[in-house]
PDB file of N, CA and C in Angstrom:
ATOM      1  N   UNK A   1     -32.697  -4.951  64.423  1.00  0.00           N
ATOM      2  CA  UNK A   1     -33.234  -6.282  64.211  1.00  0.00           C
ATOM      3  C   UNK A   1     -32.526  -7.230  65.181  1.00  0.00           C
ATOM      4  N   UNK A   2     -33.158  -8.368  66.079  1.00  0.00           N
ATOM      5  CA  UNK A   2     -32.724  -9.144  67.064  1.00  0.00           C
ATOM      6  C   UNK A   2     -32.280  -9.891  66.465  1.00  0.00           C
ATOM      7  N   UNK A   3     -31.677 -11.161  66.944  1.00  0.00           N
ATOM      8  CA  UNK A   3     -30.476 -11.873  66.676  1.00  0.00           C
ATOM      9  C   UNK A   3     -31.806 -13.507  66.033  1.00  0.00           C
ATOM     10  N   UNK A   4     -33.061 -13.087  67.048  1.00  0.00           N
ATOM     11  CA  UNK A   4     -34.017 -14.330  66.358  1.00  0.00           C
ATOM     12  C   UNK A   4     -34.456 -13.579  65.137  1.00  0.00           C
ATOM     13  N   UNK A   5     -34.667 -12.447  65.235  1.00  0.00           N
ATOM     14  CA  UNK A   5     -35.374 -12.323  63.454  1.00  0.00           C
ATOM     15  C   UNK A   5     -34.136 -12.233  62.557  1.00  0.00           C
ATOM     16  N   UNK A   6     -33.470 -12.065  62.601  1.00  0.00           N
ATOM     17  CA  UNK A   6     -32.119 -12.483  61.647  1.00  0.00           C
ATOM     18  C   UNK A   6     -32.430 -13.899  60.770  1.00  0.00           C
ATOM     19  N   UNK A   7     -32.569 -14.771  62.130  1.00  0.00           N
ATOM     20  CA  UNK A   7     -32.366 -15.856  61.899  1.00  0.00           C
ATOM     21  C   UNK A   7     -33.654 -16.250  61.048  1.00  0.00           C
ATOM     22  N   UNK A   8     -34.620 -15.801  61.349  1.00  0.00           N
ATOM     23  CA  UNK A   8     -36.107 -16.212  61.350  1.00  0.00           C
ATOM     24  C   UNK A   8     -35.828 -15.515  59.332  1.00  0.00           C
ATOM     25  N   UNK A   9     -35.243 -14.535  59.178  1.00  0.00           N
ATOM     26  CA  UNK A   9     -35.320 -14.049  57.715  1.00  0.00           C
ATOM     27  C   UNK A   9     -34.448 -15.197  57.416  1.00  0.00           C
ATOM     28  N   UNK A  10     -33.260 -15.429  57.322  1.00  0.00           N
ATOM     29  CA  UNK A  10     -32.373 -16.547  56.732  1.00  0.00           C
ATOM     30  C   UNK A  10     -33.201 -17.489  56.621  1.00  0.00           C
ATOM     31  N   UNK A  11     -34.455 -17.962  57.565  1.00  0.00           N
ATOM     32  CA  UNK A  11     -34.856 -19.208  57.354  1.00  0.00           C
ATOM     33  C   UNK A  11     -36.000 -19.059  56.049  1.00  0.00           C
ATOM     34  N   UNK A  12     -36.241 -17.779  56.410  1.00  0.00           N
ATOM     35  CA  UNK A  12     -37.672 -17.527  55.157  1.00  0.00           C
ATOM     36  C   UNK A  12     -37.158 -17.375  53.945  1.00  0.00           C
ATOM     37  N   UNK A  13     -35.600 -16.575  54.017  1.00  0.00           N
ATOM     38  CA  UNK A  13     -35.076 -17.034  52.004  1.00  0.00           C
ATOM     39  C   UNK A  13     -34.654 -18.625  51.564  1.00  0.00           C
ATOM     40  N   UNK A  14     -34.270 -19.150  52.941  1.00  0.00           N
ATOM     41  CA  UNK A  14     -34.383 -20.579  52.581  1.00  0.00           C
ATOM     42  C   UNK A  14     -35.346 -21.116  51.643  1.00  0.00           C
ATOM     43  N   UNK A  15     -36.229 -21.057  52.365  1.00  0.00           N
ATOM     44  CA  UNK A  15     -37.464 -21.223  52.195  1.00  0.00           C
ATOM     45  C   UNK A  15     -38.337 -20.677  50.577  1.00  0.00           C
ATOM     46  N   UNK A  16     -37.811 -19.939  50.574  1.00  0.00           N
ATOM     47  CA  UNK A  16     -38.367 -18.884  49.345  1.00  0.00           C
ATOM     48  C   UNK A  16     -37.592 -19.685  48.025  1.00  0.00           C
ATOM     49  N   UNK A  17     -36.542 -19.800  48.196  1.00  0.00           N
ATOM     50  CA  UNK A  17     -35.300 -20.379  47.339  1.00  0.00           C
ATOM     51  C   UNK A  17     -35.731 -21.523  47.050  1.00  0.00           C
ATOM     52  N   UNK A  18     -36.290 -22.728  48.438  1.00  0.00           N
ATOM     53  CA  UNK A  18     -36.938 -23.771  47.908  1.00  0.00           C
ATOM     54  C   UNK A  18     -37.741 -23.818  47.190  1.00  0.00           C
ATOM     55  N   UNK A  19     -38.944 -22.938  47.693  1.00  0.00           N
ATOM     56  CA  UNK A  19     -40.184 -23.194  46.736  1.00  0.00           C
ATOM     57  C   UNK A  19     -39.937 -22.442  45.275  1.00  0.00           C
ATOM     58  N   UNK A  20     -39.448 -21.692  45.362  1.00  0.00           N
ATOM     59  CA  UNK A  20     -38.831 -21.289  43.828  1.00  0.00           C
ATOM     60  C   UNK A  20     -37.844 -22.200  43.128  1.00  0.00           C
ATOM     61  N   UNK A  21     -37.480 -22.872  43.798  1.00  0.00           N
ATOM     62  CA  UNK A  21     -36.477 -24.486  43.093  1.00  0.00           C
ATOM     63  C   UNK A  21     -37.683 -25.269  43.098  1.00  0.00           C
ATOM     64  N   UNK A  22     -38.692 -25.310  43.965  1.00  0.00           N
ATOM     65  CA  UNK A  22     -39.666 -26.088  43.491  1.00  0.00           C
ATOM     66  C   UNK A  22     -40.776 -26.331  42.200  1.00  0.00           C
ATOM     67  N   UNK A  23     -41.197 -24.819  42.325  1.00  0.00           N
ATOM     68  CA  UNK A  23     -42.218 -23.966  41.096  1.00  0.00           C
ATOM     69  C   UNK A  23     -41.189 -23.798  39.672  1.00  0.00           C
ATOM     70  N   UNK A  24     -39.968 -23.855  39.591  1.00  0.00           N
ATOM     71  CA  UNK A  24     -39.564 -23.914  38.131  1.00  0.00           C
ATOM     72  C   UNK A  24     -39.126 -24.974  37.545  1.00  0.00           C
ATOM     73  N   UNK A  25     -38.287 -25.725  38.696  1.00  0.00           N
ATOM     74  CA  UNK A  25     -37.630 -27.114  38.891  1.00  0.00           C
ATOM     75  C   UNK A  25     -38.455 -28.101  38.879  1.00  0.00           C
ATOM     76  N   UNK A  26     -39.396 -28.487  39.655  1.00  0.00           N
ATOM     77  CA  UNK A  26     -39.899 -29.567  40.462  1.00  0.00           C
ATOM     78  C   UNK A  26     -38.593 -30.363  41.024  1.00  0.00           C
ATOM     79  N   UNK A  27     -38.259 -29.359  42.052  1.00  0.00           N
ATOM     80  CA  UNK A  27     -36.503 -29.686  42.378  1.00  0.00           C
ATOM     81  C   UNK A  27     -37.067 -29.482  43.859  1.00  0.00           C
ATOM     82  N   UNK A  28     -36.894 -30.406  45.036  1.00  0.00           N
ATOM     83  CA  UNK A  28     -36.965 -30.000  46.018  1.00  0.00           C
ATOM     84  C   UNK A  28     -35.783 -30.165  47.195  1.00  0.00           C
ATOM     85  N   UNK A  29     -35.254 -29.210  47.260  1.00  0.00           N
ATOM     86  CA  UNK A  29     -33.757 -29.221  48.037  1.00  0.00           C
ATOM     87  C   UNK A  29     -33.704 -30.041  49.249  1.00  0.00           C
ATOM     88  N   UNK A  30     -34.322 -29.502  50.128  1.00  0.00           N
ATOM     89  CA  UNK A  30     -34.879 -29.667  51.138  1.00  0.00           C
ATOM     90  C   UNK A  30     -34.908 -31.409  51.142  1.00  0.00           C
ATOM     91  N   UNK A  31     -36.023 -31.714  50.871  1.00  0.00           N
ATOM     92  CA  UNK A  31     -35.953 -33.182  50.699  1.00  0.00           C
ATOM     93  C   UNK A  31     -35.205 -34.062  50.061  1.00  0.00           C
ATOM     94  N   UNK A  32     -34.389 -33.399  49.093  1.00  0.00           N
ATOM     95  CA  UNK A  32     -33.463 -34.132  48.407  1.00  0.00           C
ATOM     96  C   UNK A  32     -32.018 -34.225  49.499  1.00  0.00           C
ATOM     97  N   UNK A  33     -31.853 -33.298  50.322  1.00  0.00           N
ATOM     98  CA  UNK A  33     -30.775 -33.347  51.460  1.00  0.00           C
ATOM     99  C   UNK A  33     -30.864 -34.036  52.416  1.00  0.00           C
ATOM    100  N   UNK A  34     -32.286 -34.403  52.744  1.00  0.00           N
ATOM    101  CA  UNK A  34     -32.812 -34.798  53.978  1.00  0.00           C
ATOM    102  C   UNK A  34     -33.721 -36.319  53.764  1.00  0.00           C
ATOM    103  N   UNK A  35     -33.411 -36.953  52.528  1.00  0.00           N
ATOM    104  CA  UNK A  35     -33.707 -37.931  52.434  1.00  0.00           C
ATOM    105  C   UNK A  35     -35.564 -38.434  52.562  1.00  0.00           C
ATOM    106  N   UNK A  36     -35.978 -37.288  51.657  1.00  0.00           N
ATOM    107  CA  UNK A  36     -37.286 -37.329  51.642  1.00  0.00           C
ATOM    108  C   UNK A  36     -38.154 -36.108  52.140  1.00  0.00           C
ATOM    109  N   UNK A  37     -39.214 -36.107  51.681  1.00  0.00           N
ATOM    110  CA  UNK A  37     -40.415 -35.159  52.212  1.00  0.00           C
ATOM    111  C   UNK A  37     -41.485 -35.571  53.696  1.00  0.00           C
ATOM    112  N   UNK A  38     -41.156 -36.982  53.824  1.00  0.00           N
ATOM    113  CA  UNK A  38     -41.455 -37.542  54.938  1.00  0.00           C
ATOM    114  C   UNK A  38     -40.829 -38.194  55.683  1.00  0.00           C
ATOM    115  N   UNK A  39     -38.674 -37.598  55.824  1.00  0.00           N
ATOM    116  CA  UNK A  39     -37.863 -37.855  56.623  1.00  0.00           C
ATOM    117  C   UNK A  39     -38.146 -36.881  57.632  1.00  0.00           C
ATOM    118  N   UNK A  40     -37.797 -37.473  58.948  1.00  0.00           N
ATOM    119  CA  UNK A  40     -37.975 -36.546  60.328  1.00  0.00           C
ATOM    120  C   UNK A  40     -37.394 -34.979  60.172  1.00  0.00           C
ATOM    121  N   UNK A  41     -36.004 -35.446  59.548  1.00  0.00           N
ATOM    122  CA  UNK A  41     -35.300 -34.048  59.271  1.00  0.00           C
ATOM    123  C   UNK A  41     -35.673 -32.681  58.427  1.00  0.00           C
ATOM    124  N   UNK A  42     -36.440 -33.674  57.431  1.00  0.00           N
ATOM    125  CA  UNK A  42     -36.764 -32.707  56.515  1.00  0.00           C
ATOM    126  C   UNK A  42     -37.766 -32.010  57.073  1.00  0.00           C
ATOM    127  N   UNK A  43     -38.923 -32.510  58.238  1.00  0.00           N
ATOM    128  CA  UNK A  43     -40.347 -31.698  58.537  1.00  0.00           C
ATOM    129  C   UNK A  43     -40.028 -31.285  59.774  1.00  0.00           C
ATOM    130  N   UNK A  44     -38.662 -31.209  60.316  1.00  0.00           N
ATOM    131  CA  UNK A  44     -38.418 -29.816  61.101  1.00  0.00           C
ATOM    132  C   UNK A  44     -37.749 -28.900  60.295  1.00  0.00           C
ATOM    133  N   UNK A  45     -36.996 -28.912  59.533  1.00  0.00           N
ATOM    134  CA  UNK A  45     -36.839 -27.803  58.634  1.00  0.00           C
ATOM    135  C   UNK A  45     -38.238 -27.447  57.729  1.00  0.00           C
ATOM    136  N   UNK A  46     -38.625 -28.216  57.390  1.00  0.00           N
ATOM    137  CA  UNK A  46     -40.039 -27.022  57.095  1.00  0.00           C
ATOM    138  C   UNK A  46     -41.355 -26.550  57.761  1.00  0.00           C
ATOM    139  N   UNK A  47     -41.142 -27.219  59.388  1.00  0.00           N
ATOM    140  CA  UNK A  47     -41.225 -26.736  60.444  1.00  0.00           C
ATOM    141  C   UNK A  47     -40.977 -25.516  60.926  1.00  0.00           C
ATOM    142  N   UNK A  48     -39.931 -25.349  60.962  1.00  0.00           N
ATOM    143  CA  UNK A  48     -38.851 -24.095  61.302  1.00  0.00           C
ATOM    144  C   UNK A  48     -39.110 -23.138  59.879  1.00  0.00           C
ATOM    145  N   UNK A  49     -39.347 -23.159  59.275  1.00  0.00           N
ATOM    146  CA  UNK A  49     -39.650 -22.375  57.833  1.00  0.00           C
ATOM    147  C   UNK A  49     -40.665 -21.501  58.111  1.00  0.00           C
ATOM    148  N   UNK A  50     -41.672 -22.251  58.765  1.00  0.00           N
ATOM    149  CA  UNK A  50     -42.917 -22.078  58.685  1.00  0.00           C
ATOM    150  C   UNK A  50     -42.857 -21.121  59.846  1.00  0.00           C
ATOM    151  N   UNK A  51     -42.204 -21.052  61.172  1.00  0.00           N
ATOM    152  CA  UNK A  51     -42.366 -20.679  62.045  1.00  0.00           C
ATOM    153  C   UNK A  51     -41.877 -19.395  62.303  1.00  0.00           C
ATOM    154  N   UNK A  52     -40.383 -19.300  60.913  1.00  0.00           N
ATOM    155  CA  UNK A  52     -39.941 -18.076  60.533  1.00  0.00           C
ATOM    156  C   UNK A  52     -40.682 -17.013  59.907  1.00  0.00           C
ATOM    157  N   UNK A  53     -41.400 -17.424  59.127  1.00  0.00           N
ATOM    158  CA  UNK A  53     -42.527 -17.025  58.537  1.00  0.00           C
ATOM    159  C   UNK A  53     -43.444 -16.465  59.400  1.00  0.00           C
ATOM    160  N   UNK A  54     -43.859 -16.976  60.294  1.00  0.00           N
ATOM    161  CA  UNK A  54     -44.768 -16.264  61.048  1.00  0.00           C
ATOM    162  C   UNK A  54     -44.284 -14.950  62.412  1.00  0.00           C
ATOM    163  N   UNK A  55     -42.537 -15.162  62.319  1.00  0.00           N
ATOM    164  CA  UNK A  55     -41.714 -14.433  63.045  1.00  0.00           C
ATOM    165  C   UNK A  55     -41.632 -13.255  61.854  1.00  0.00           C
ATOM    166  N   UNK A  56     -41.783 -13.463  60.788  1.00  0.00           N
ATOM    167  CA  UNK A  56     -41.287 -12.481  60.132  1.00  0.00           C
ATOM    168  C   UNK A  56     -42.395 -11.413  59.862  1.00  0.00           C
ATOM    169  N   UNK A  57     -43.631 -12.299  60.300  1.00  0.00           N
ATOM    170  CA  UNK A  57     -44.849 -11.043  60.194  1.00  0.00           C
ATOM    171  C   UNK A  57     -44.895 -10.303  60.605  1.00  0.00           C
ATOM    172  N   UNK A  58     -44.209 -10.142  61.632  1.00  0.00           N
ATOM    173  CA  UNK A  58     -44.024  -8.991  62.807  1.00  0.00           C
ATOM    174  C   UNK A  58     -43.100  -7.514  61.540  1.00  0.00           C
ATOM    175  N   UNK A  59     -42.462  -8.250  61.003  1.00  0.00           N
ATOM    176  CA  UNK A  59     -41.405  -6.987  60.125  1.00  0.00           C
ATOM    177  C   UNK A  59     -42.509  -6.104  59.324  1.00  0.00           C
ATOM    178  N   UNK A  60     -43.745  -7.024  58.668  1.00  0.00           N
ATOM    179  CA  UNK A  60     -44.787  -6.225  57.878  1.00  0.00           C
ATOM    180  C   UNK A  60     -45.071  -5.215  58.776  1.00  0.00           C
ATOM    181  N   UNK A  61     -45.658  -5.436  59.517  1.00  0.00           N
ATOM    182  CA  UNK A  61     -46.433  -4.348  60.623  1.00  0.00           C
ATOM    183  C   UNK A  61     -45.561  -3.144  61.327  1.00  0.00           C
ATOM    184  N   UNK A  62     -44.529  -3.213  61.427  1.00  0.00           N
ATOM    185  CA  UNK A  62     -43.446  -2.738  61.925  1.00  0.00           C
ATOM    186  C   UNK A  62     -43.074  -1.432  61.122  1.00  0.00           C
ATOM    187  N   UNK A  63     -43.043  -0.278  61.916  1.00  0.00           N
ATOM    188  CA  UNK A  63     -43.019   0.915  61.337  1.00  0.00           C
ATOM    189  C   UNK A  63     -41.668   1.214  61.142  1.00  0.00           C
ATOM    190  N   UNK A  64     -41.385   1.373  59.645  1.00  0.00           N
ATOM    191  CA  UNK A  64     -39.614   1.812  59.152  1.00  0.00           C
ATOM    192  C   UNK A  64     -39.206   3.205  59.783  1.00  0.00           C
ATOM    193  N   UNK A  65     -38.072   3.411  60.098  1.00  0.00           N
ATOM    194  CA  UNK A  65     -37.823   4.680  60.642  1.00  0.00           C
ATOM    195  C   UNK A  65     -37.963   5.715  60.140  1.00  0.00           C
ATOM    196  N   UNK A  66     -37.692   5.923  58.773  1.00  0.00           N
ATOM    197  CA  UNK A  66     -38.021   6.644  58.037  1.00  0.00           C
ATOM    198  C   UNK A  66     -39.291   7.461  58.062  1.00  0.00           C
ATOM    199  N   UNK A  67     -40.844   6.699  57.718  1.00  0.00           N
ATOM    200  CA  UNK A  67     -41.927   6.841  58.591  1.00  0.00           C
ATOM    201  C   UNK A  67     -41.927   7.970  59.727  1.00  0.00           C
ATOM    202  N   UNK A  68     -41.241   7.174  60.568  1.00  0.00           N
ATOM    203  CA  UNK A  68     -41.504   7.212  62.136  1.00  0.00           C
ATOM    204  C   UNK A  68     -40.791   8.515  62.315  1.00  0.00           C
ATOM    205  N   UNK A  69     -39.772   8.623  61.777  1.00  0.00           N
ATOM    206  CA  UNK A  69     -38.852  10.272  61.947  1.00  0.00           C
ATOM    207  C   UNK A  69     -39.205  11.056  61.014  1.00  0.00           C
ATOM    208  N   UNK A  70     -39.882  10.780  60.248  1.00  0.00           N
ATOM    209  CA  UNK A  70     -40.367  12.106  59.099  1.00  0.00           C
ATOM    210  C   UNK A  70     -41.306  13.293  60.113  1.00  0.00           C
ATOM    211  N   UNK A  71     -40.361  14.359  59.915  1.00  0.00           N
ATOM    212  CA  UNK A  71     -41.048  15.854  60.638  1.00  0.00           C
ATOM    213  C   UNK A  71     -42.097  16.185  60.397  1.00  0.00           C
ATOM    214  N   UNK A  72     -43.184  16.934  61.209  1.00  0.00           N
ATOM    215  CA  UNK A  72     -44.573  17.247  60.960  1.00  0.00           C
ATOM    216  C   UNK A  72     -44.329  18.256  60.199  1.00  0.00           C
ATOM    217  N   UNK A  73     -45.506  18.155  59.311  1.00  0.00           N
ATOM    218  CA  UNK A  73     -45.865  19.061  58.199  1.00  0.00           C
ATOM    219  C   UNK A  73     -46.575  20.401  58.396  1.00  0.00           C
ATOM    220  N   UNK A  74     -46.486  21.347  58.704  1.00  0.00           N
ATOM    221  CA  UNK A  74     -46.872  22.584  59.124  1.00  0.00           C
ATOM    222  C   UNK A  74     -47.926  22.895  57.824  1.00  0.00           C
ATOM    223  N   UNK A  75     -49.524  23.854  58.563  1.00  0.00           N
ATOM    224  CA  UNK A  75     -50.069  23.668  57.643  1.00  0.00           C
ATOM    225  C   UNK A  75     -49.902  25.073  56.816  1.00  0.00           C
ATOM    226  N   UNK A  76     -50.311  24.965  55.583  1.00  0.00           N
ATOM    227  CA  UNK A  76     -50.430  26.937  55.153  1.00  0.00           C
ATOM    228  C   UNK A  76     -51.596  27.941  55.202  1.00  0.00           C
ATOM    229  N   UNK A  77     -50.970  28.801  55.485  1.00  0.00           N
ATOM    230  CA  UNK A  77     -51.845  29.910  55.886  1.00  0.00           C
ATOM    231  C   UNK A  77     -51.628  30.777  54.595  1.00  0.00           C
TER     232      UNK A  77
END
């Protein structure tokens, strides 16, 4: 894993953590740090959330090694 999808996952449990402080709470971190939901600060961090998110799609598609090194199956005779 590269040093941007690292980052790009840290940003998506951020993220996950918020909206789950959001959906039980009506607690929003994010904006409560950043001095609003329509402070500059706050809509590049959920900017950047968003963008992790779409970095992280790449991990769905992405074949686990496991997969990928499992030996062929010989058939029976």
């Amino acid at each position: 894993m590269s040093g941007i999808q690292r980052i790009a996952l840290v940003l998506t449990i951020i993220g996950a953590i918020n909206w789950g402080l959001i959906g039980f709470f009506q607690f929003d971190l994010v904006a409560s740090i950043f001095g609003g939901q329509d402070a500059g600060m706050a809509r590049i961090i959920y900017g950047l959330v968003g963008i992790a998110g779409l970095i992280n799609l790449g991990l769905l598609f992405k074949p686990s090694p496991e997969i990928a090194s499992e030996p062929e199956t010989k058939p029976n005779r």
